[in-house]
Protein backbone atom coordinates (compact mmCIF):
# COMPACT_ATOMS: atom_id res chain seq x y z
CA UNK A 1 83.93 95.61 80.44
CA UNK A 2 83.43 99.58 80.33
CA UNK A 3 84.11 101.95 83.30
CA UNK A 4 81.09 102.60 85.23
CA UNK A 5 79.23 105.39 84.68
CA UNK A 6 80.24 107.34 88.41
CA UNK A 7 83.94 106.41 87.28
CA UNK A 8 83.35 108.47 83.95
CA UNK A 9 81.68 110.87 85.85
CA UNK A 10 85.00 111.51 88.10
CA UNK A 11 87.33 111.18 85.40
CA UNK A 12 85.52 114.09 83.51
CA UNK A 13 85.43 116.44 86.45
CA UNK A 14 89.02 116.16 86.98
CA UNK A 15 89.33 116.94 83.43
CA UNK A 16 87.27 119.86 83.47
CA UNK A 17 89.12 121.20 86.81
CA UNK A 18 92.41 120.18 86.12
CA UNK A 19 94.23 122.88 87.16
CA UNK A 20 93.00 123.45 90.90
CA UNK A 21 93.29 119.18 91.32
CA UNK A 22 96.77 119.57 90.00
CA UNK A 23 97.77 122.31 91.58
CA UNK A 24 99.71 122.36 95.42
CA UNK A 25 96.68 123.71 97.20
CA UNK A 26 94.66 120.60 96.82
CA UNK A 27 95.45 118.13 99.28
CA UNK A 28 95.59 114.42 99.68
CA UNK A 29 92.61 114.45 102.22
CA UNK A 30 90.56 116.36 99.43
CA UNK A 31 91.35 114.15 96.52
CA UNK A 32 90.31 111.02 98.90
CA UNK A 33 87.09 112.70 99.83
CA UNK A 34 86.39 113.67 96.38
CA UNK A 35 87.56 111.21 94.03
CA UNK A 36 89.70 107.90 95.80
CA UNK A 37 86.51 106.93 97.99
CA UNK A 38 83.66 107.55 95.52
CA UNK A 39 86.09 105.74 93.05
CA UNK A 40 86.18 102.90 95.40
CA UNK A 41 82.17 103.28 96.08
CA UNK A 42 81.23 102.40 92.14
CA UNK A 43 83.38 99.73 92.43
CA UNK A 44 80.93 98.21 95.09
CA UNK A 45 83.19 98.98 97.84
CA UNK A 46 81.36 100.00 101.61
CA UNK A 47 83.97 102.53 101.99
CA UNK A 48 82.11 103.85 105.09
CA UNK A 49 80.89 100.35 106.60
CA UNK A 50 77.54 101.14 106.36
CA UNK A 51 77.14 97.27 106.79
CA UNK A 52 78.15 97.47 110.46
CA UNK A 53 81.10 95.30 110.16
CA UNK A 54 83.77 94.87 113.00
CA UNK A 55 87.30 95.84 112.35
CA UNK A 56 88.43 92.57 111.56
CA UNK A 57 85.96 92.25 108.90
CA UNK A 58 85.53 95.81 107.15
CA UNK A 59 86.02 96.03 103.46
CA UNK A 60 88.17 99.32 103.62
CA UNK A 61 90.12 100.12 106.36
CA UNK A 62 91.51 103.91 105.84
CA UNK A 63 95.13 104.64 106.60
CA UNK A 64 94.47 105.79 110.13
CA UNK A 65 93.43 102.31 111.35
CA UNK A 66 96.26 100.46 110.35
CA UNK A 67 98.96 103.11 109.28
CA UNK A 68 99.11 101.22 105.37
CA UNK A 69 96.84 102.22 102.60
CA UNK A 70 93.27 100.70 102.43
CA UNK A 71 91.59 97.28 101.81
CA UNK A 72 89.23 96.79 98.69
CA UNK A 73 88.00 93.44 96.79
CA UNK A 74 89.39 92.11 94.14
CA UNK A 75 87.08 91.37 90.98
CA UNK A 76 86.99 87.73 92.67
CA UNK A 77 86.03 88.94 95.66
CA UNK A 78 89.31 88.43 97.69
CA UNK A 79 90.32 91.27 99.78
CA UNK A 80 93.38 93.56 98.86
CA UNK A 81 95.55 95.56 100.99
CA UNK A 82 96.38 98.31 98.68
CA UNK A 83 99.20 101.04 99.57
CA UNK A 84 98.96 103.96 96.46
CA UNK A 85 102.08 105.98 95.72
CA UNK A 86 101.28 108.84 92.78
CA UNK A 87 103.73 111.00 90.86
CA UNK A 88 103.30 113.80 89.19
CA UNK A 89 105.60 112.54 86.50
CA UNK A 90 107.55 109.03 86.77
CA UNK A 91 110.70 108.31 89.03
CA UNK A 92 111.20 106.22 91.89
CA UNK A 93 108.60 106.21 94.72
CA UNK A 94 109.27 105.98 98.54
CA UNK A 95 108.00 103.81 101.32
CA UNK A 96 107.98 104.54 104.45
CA UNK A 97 109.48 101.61 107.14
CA UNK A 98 105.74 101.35 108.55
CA UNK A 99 104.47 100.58 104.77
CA UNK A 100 107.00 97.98 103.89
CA UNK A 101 106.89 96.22 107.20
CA UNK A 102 103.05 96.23 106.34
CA UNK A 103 102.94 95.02 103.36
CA UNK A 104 105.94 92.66 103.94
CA UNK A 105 103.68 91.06 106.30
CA UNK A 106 100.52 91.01 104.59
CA UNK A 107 102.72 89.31 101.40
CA UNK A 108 100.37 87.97 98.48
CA UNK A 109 97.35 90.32 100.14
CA UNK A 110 99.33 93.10 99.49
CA UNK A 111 99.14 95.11 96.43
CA UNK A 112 101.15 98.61 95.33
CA UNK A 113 99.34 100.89 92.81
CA UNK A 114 102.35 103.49 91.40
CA UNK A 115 99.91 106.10 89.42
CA UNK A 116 102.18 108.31 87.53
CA UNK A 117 102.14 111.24 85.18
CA UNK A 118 98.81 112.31 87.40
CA UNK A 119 99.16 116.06 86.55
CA UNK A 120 98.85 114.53 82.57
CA UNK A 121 95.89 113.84 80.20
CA UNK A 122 96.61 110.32 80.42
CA UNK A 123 98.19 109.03 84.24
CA UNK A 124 99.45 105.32 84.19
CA UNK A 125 98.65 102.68 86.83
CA UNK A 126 100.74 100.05 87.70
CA UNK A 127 99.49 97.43 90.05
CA UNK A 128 101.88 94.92 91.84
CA UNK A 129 101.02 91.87 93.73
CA UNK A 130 103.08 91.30 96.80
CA UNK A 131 105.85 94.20 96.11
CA UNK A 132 108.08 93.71 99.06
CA UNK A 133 108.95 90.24 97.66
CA UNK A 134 109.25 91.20 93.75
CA UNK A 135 111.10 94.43 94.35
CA UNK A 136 114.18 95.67 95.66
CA UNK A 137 113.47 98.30 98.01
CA UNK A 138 117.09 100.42 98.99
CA UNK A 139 117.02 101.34 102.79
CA UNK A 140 117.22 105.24 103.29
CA UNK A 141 117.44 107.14 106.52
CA UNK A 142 117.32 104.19 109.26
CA UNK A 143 114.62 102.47 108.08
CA UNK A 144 112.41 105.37 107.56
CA UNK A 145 111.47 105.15 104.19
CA UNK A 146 112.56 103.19 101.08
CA UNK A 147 113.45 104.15 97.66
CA UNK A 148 112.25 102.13 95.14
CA UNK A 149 113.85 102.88 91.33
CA UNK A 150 111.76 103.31 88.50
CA UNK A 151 113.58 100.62 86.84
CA UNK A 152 112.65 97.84 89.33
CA UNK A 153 108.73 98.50 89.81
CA UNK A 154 108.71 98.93 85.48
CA UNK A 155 109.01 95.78 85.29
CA UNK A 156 106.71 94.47 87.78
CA UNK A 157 102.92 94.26 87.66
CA UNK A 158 101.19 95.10 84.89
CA UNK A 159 100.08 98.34 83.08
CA UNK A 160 96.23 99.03 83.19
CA UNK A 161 95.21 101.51 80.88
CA UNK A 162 92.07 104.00 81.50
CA UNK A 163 89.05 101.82 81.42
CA UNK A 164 90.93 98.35 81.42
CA UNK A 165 90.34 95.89 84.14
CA UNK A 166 91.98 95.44 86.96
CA UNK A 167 94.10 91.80 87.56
């Protein structure tokens, strides 16, 4: 299955702009606006509930609403909590205690996407069902936030390449 075409579309105007997306300037709220929610959109997500739905039954719920990443479908149609951590290059990412408690609770719904090497030509996603139970999260600052080592989450999940499906 290839990328749709909206996907290739976003992919080539990061390219082409690179530097200013890369660059400290441009903020989180600016790459969500202009790439993370029209990502979601050609997937067939209603990233602005334009159905109507009540809370409970949204198919995104931004990070605002329930302090933890958003909700999407999975290619089967179930619905995924999804918390996204990005580095610029690779290294150990950190949770804060609101996002493990989250997704602790939320266990097999729960999904961590660790994009790294996003200032590169070629940024790698990994995507891991129910992290809180298949990683070893070390406890920093009273429960504040959690480190999580490179070498744990490397071996979780699996690697999807540019294009590939997701699991």
């Amino acid at each position: 299955m290839s990328a749709p075409k909206e996907i290739k579309r976003l992919v080539e105007r990061f390219q082409e702009n690179r530097d200013v997306y890369c660059s400290s300037a441009y903020n989180e709220a600016q790459a969500r606006h202009e790439f993370i929610d029209p990502f979601f959109k050609a997937l067939g997500c209603d990233v602005n509930n334009e159905k109507g739905y009540a809370e409970a039954y949204k198919e995104v719920i931004h990070e605002d609403a329930i302090k933890v990443g958003g909700a999407t479908k999975a290619p089967d149609g179930e619905k995924r909590f999804i918390e996204v951590k990005g580095r610029a290059e690779s290294g150990p990412i950190v949770l804060t205690g609101a996002e493990v408690d989250k997704l602790c609770q939320l266990g097999l719904r729960a999904w961590l996407y660790i994009v790294t090497f996003c200032k590169s030509d070629q940024p790698r996603l990994r995507i891991i069902q129910d992290p809180i139970s298949t990683l070893s999260p070390e406890m920093l600052c009273r429960q504040i936030q959690y480190l999580v080592a490179e070498d744990d989450w490397i071996r979780q999940g699996q690697e999807v390449s540019a294009g590939g499906n997701l699991p």
